[in-house]
C-alpha atoms as a PDB file:
ATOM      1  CA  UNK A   1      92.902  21.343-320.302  1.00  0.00           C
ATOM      2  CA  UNK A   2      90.381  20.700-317.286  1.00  0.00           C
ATOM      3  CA  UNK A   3      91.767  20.888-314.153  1.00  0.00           C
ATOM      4  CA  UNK A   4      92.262  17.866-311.788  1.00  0.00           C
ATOM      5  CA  UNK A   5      89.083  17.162-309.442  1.00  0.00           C
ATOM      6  CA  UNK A   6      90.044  16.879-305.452  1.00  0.00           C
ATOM      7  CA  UNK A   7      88.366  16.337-302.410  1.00  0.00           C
ATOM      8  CA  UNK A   8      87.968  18.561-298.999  1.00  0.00           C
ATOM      9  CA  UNK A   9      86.305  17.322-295.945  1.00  0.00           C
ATOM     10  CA  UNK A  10      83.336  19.217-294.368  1.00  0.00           C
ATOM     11  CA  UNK A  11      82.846  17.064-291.220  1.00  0.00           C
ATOM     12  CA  UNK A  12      82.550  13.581-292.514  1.00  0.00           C
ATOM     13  CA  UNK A  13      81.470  14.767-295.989  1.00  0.00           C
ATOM     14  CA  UNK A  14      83.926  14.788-299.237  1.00  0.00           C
ATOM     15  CA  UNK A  15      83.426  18.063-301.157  1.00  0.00           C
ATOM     16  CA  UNK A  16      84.632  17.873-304.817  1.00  0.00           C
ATOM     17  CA  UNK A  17      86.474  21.188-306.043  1.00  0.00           C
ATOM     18  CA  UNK A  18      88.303  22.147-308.670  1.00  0.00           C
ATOM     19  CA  UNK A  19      91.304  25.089-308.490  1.00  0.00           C
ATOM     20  CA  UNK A  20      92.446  26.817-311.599  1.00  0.00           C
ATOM     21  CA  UNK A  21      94.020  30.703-312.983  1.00  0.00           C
ATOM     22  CA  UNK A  22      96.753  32.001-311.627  1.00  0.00           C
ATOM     23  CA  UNK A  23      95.505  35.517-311.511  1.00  0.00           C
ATOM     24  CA  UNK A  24      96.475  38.110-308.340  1.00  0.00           C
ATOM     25  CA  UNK A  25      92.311  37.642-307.708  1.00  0.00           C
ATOM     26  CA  UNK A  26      90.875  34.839-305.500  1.00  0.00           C
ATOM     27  CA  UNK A  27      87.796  33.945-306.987  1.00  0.00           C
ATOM     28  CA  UNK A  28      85.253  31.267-305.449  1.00  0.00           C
ATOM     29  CA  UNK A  29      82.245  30.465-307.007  1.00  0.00           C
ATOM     30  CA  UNK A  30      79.326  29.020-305.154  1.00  0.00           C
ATOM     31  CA  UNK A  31      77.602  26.242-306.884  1.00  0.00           C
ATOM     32  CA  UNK A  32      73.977  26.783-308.048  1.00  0.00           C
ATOM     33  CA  UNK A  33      70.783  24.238-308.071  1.00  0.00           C
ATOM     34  CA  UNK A  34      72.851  21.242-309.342  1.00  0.00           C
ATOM     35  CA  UNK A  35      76.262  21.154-310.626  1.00  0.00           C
ATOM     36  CA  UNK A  36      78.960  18.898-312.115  1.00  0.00           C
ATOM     37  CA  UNK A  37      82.446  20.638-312.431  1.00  0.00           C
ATOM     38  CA  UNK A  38      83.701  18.318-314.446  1.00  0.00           C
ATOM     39  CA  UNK A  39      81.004  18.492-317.017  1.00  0.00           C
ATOM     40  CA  UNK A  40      81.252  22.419-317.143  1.00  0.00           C
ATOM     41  CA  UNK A  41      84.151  21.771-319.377  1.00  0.00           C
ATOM     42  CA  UNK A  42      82.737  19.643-321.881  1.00  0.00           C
ATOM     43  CA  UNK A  43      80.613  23.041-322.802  1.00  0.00           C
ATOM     44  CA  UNK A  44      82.830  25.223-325.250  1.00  0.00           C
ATOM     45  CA  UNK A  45      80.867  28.145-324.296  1.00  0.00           C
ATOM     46  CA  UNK A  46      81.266  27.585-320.276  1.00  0.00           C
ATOM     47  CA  UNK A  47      84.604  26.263-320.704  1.00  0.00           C
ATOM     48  CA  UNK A  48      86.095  29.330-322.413  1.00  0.00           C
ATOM     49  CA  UNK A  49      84.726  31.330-320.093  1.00  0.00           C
ATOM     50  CA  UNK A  50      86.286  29.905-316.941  1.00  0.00           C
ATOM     51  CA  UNK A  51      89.385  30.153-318.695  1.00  0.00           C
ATOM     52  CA  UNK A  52      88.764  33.666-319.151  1.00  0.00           C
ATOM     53  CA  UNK A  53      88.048  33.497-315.646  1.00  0.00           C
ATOM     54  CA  UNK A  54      91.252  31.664-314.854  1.00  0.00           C
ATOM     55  CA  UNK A  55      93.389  33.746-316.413  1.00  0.00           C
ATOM     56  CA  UNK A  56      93.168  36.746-314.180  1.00  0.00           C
ATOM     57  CA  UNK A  57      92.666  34.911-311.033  1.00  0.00           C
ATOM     58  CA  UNK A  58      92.839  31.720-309.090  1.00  0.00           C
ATOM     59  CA  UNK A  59      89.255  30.346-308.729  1.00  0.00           C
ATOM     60  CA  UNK A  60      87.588  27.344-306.953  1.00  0.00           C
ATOM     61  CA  UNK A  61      84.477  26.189-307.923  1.00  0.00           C
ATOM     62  CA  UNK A  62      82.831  23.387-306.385  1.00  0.00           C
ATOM     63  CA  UNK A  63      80.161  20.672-306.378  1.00  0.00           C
ATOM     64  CA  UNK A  64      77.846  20.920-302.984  1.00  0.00           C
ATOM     65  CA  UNK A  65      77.276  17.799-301.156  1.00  0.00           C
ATOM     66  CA  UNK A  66      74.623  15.197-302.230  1.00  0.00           C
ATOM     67  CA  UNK A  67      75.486  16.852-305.990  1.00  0.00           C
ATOM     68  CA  UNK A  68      77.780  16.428-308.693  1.00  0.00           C
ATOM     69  CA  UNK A  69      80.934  14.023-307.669  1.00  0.00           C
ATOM     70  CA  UNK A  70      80.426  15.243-304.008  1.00  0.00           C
ATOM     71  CA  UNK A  71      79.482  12.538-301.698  1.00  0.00           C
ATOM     72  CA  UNK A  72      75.710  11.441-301.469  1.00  0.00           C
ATOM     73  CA  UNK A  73      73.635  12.452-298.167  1.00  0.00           C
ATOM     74  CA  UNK A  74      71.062  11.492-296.541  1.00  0.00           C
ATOM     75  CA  UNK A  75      69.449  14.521-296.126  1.00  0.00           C
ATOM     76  CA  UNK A  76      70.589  17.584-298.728  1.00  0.00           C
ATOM     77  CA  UNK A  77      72.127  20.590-297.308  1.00  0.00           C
ATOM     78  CA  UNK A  78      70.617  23.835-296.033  1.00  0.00           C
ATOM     79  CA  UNK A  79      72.265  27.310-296.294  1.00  0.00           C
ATOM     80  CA  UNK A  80      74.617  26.805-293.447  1.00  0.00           C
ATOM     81  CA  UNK A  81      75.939  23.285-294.407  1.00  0.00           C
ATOM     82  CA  UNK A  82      75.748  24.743-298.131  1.00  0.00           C
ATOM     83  CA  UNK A  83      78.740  27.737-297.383  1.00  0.00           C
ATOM     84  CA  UNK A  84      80.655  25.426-294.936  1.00  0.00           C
ATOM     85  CA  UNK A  85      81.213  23.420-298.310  1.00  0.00           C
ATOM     86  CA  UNK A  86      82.695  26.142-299.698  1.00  0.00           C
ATOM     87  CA  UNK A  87      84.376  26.977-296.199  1.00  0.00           C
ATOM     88  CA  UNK A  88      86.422  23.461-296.789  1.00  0.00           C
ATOM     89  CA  UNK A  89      87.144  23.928-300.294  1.00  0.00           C
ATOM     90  CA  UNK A  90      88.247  27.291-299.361  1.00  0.00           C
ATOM     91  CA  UNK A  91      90.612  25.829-296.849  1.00  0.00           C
ATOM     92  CA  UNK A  92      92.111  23.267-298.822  1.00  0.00           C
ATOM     93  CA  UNK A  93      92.779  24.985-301.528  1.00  0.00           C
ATOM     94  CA  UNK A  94      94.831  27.152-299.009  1.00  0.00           C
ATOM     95  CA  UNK A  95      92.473  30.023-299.625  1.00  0.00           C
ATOM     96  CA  UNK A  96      92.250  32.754-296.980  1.00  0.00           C
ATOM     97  CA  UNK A  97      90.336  35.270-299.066  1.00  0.00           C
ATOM     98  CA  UNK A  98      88.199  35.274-302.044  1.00  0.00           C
ATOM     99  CA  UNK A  99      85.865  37.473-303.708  1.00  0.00           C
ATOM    100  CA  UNK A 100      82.439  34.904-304.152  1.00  0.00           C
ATOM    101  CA  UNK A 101      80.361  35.149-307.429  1.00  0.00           C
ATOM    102  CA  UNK A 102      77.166  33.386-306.913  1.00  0.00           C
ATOM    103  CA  UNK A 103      74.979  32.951-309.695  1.00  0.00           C
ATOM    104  CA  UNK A 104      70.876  31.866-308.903  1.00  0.00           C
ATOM    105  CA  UNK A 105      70.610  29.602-305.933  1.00  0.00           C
ATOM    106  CA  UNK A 106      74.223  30.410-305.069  1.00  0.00           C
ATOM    107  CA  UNK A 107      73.298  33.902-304.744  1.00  0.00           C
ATOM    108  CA  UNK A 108      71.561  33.656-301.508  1.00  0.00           C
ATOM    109  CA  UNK A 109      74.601  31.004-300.464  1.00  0.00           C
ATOM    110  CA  UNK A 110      77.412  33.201-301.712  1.00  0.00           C
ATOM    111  CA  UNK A 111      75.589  36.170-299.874  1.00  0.00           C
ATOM    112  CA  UNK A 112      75.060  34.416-296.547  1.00  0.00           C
ATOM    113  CA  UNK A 113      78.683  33.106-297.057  1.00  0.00           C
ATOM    114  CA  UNK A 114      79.509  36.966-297.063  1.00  0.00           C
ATOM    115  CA  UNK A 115      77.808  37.690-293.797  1.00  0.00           C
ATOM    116  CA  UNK A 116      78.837  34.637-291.820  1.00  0.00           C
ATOM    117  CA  UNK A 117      82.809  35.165-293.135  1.00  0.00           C
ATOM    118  CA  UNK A 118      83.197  38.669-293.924  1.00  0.00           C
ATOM    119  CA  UNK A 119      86.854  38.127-293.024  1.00  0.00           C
ATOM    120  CA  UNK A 120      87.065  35.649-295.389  1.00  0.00           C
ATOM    121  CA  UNK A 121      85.094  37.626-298.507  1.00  0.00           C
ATOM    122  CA  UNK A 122      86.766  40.765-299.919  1.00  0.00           C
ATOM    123  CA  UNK A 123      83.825  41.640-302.446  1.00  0.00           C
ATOM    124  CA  UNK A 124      80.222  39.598-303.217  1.00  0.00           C
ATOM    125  CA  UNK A 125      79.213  39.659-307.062  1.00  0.00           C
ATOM    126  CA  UNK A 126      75.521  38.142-307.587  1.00  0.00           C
ATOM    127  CA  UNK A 127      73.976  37.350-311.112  1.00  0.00           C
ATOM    128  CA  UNK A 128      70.640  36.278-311.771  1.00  0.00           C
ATOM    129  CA  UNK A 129      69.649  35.291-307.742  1.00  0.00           C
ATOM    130  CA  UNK A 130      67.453  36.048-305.189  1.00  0.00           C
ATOM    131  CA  UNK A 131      67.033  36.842-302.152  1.00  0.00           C
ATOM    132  CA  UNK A 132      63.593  34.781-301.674  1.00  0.00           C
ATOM    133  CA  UNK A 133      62.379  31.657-303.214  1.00  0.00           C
ATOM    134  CA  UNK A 134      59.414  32.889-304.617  1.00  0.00           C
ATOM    135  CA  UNK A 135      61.366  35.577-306.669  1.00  0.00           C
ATOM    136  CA  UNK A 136      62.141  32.315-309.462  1.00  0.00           C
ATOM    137  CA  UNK A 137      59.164  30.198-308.356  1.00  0.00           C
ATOM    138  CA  UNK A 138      56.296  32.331-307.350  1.00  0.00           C
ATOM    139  CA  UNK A 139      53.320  29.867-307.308  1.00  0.00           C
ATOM    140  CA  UNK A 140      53.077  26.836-305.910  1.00  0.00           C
ATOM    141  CA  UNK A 141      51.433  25.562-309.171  1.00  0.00           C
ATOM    142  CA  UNK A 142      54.641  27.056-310.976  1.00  0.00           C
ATOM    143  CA  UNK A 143      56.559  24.987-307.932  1.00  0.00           C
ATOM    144  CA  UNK A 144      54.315  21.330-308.958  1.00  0.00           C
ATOM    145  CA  UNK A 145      55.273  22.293-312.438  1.00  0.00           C
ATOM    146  CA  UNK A 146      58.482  22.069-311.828  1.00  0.00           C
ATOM    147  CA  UNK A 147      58.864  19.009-309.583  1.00  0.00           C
ATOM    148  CA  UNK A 148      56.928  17.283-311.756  1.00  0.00           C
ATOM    149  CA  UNK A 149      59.508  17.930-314.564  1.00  0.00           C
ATOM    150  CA  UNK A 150      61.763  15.820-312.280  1.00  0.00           C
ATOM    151  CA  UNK A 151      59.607  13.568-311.559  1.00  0.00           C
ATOM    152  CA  UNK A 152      59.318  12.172-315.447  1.00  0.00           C
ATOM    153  CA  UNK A 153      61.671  14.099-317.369  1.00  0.00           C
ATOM    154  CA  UNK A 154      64.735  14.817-315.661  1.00  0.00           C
ATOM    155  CA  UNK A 155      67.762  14.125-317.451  1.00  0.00           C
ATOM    156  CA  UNK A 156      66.218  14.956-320.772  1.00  0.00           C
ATOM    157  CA  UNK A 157      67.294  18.486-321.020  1.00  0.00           C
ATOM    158  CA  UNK A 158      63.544  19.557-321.117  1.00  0.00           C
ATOM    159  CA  UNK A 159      64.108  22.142-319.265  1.00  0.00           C
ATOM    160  CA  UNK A 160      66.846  24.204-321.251  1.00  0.00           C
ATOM    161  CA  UNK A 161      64.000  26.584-323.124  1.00  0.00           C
ATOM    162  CA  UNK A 162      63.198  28.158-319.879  1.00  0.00           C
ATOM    163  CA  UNK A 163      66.304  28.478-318.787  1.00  0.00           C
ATOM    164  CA  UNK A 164      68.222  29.015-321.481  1.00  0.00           C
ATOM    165  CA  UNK A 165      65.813  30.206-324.163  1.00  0.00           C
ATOM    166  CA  UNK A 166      68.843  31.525-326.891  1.00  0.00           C
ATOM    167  CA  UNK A 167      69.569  27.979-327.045  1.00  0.00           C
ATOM    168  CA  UNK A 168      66.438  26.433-327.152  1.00  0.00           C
ATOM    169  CA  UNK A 169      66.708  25.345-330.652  1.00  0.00           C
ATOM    170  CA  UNK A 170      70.252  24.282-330.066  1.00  0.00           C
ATOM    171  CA  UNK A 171      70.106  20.524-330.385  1.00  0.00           C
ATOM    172  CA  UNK A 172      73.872  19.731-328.945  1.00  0.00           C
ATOM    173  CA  UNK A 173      73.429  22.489-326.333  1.00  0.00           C
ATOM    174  CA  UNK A 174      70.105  20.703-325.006  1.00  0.00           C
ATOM    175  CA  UNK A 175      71.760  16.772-324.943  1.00  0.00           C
ATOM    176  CA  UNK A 176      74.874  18.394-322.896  1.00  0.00           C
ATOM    177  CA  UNK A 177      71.966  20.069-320.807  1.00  0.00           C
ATOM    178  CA  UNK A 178      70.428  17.166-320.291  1.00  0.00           C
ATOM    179  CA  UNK A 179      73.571  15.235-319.564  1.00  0.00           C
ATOM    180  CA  UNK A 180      74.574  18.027-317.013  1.00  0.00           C
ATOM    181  CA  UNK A 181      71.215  17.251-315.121  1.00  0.00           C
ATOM    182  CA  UNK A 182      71.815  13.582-314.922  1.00  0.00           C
ATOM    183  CA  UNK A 183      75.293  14.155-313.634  1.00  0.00           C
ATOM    184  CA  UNK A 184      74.349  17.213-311.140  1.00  0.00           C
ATOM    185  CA  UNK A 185      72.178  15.003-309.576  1.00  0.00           C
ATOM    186  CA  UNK A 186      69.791  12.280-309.340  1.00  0.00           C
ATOM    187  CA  UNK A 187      65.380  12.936-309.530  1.00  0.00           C
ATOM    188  CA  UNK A 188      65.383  12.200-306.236  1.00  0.00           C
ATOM    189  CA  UNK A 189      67.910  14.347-304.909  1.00  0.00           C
ATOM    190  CA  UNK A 190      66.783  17.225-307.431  1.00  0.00           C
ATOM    191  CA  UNK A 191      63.308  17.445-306.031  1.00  0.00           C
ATOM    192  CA  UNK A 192      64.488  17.307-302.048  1.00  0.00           C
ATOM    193  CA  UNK A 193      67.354  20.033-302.591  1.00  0.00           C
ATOM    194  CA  UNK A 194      63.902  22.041-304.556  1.00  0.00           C
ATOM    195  CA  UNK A 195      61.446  21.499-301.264  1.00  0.00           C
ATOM    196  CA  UNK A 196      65.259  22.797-299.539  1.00  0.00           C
ATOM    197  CA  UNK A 197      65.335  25.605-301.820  1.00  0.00           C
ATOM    198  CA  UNK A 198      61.479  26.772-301.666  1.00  0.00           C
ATOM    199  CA  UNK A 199      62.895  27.636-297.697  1.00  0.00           C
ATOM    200  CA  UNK A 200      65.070  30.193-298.557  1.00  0.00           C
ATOM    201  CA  UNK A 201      64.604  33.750-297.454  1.00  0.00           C
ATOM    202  CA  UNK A 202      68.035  35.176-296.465  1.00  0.00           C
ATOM    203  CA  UNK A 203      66.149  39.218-296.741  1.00  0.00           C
ATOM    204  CA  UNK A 204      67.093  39.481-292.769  1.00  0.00           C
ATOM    205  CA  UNK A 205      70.814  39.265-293.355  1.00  0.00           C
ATOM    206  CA  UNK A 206      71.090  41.250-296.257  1.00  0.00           C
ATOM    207  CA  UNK A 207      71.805  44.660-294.208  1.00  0.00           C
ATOM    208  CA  UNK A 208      74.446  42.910-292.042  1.00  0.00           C
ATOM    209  CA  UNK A 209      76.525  42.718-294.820  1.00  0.00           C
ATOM    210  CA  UNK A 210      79.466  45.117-295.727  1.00  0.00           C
ATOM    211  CA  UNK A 211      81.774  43.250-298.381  1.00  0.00           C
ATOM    212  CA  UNK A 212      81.506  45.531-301.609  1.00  0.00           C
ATOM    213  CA  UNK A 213      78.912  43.775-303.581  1.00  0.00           C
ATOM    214  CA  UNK A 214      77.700  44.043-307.394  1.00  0.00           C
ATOM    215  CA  UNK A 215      74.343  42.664-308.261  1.00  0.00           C
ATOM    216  CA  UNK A 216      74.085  41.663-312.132  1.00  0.00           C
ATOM    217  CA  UNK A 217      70.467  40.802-313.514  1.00  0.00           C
ATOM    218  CA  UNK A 218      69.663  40.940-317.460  1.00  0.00           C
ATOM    219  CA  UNK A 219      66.523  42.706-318.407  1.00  0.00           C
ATOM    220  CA  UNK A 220      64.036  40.405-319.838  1.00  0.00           C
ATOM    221  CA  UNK A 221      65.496  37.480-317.730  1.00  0.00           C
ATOM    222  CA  UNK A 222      63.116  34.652-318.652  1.00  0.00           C
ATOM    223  CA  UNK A 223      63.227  32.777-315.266  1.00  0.00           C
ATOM    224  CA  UNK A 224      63.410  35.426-312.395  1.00  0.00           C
ATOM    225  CA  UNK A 225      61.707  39.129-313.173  1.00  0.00           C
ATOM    226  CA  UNK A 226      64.450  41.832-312.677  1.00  0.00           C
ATOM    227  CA  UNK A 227      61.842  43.778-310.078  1.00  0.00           C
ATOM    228  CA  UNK A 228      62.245  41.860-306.848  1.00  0.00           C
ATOM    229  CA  UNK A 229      66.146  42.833-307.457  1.00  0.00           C
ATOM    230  CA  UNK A 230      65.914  45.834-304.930  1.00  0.00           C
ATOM    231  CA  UNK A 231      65.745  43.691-302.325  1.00  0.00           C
ATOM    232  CA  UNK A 232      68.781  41.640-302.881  1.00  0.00           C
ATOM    233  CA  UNK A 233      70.652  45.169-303.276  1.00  0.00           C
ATOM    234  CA  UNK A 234      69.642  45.700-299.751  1.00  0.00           C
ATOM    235  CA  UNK A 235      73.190  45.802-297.942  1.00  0.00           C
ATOM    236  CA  UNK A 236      74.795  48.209-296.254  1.00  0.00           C
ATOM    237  CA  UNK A 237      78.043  47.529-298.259  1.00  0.00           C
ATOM    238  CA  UNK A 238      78.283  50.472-301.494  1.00  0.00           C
ATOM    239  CA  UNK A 239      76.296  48.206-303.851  1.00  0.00           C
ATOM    240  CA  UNK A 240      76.165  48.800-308.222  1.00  0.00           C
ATOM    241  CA  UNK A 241      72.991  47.743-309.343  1.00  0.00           C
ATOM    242  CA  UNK A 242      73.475  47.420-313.479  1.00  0.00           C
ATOM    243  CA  UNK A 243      71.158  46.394-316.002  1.00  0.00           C
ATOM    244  CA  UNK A 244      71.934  44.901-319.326  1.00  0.00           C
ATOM    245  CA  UNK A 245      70.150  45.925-322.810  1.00  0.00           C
ATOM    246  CA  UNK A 246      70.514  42.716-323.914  1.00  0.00           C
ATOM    247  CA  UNK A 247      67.503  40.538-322.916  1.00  0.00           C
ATOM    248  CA  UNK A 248      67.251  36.684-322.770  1.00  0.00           C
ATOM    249  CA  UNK A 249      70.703  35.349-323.469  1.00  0.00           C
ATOM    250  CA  UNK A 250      72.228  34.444-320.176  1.00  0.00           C
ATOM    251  CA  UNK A 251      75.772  33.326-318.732  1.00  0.00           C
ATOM    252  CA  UNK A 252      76.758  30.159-320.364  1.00  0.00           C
ATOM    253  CA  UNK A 253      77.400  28.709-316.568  1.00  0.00           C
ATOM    254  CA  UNK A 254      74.571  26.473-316.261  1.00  0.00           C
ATOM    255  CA  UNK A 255      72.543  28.563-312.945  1.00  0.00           C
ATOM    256  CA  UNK A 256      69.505  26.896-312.081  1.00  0.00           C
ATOM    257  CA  UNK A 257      67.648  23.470-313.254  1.00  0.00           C
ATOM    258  CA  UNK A 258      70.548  22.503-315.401  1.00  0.00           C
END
C-alpha cells in the first residue's frame, strides 16, 4: 500500500515527503530532475523496489520544491535550497541521521548534502550522477535538443528510449513515463530547473567530504559515459567504485527526464 503524502516547511515552502520501512537503516533519497512520489508507486517495477527498500530500513523520499506535489516557486531551486528540502523532510520525519542515495541530478545534491551535514549523513551511495553538468549533457546542441523536447513534447513520454532504452518498446512503461513527466512538473518549470541544472559543478567539494561513499554506474549507460566517473569518486572518504556487466538496463526509479 503507498504510503500517506505529508508536508514539511523549508522557510515558507511546503515540501511533500513520503516515510516508509521500518528497517534499523535510515535511508533518504534525494529527488532527481523531476519527481512525483506518489506516481512512483503506480510503477510495479519502482514500487517493488522501494518496498524492498522499505523493508530493511526507514526511508524518506521526497518531491523538491516547484516539482511534484511540492509547492510551486517562482524561481526553481539551486543546490543549497535543493538539500535544505531534504534538511526539512529530514526533520519532520524526526530523522537525525540517514545514509542519502542520490541517483543522477540528486547525485551532486545528495553529495553536497554530505558535505554541508556530515553530522547528519552516515554513508553517501551515488548511481548514475555526476559531478558536472556536462558529464549527461555535453554540447550545447545536445542541451537545445533537449529543451526543445520540452518545449513540444513534454508529457508524451518521448523521452523514455534514451533514458530508459530496455523499455523503449514497452508501450505501458512509456504512457506511465509520460504521465510521470506531466506530474513531476510542468514545460515551463522543466526547462528553468534544466538552465538550473546546466550550473552545476560541485568537483570543488568533492574532497571535503568524509561520509563512506559508494559510487554505482552501469557500463554502457546510455545517457552519461561511465569515464567522467573518477571524478565523482574524488573524496577523501574510503570510496568503492563498482562496475556492472550488465549494460543498458537501469534502476527502475525514474533518474533523469522522467
Amino acid at each position: 500500500m503507498q504510503p500517506a503524502t505529508r508536508y514539511a516547511k523549508s522557510g515558507d515552502i511546503r515540501i511533500a515527503y513520503q516515510v516508509f520501512g521500518e528497517g534499523p537503516v535510515n535511508v533518504v533519497i534525494a529527488p532527481p530532475f523531476v519527481s512525483s512520489i506518489e506516481a512512483y508507486w503506480d510503477e510495479p517495477n519502482a514500487a517493488r523496489w522501494l518496498l524492498r527498500l522499505g523493508s530493511y530500513a526507514r526511508v524518506v523520499m521526497l518531491d523538491k520544491r516547484g516539482t511534484g506535489m511540492s509547492d510551486a516557486v517562482t524561481e526553481l531551486p539551486d543546490l543549497d535550497e535543493r538539500i535544505d528540502d531534504i534538511r526539512a523532510a529530514m526533520d519532520a520525519a524526526g530523522m537525525e541521521r540517514a545514509a542519502m542515495v542520490g541517483m543522477s541530478e540528486g547525485g551532486p545534491v545528495a553529495a553536497l548534502f554530505a558535505a554541508t551535514y556530515p553530522q547528519r549523513c552516515r554513508a553517501l551511495i551515488l548511481y548514475g550522477a555526476f559531478a558536472q553538468f556536462s558529464s549527461w549533457i555535453p554540447t550545447e546542441a545536445a542541451f537545445a535538443d533537449f529543451l526543445d523536447y520540452i518545449d513540444k513534447a513534454w508529457g508524451t513520454g518521448g523521452s523514455m528510449p534514451v533514458f530508459a532504452p530496455s523499455r523503449a518498446n514497452d508501450p505501458a512503461y512509456r504512457r506511465w513515463w509520460g504521465r510521470f513527466e506531466r506530474l513531476g512538473a510542468s514545460p515551463a518549470a522543466a526547462t528553468a530547473l534544466m538552465r538550473m541544472n546546466s550550473k552545476i559543478d560541485i568537483r570543488g567539494i568533492l574532497p571535503t567530504i568524509r561520509v563512506p561513499t559508494l559510487v554505482i554506474h552501469r557500463t554502457g549507460d546510455a545517457t552519461i559515459d561511465v569515464e567522467p566517473r573518477p571524478a565523482i569518486s574524488n573524496s577523501r572518504a574510503t570510496t568503492t567504485y563498482r562496475l556492472s556487466a550488465t549494460t543498458l538496463r537501469r534502476s527502475p526509479m525514474p533518474s533523469r527526464s522522467s
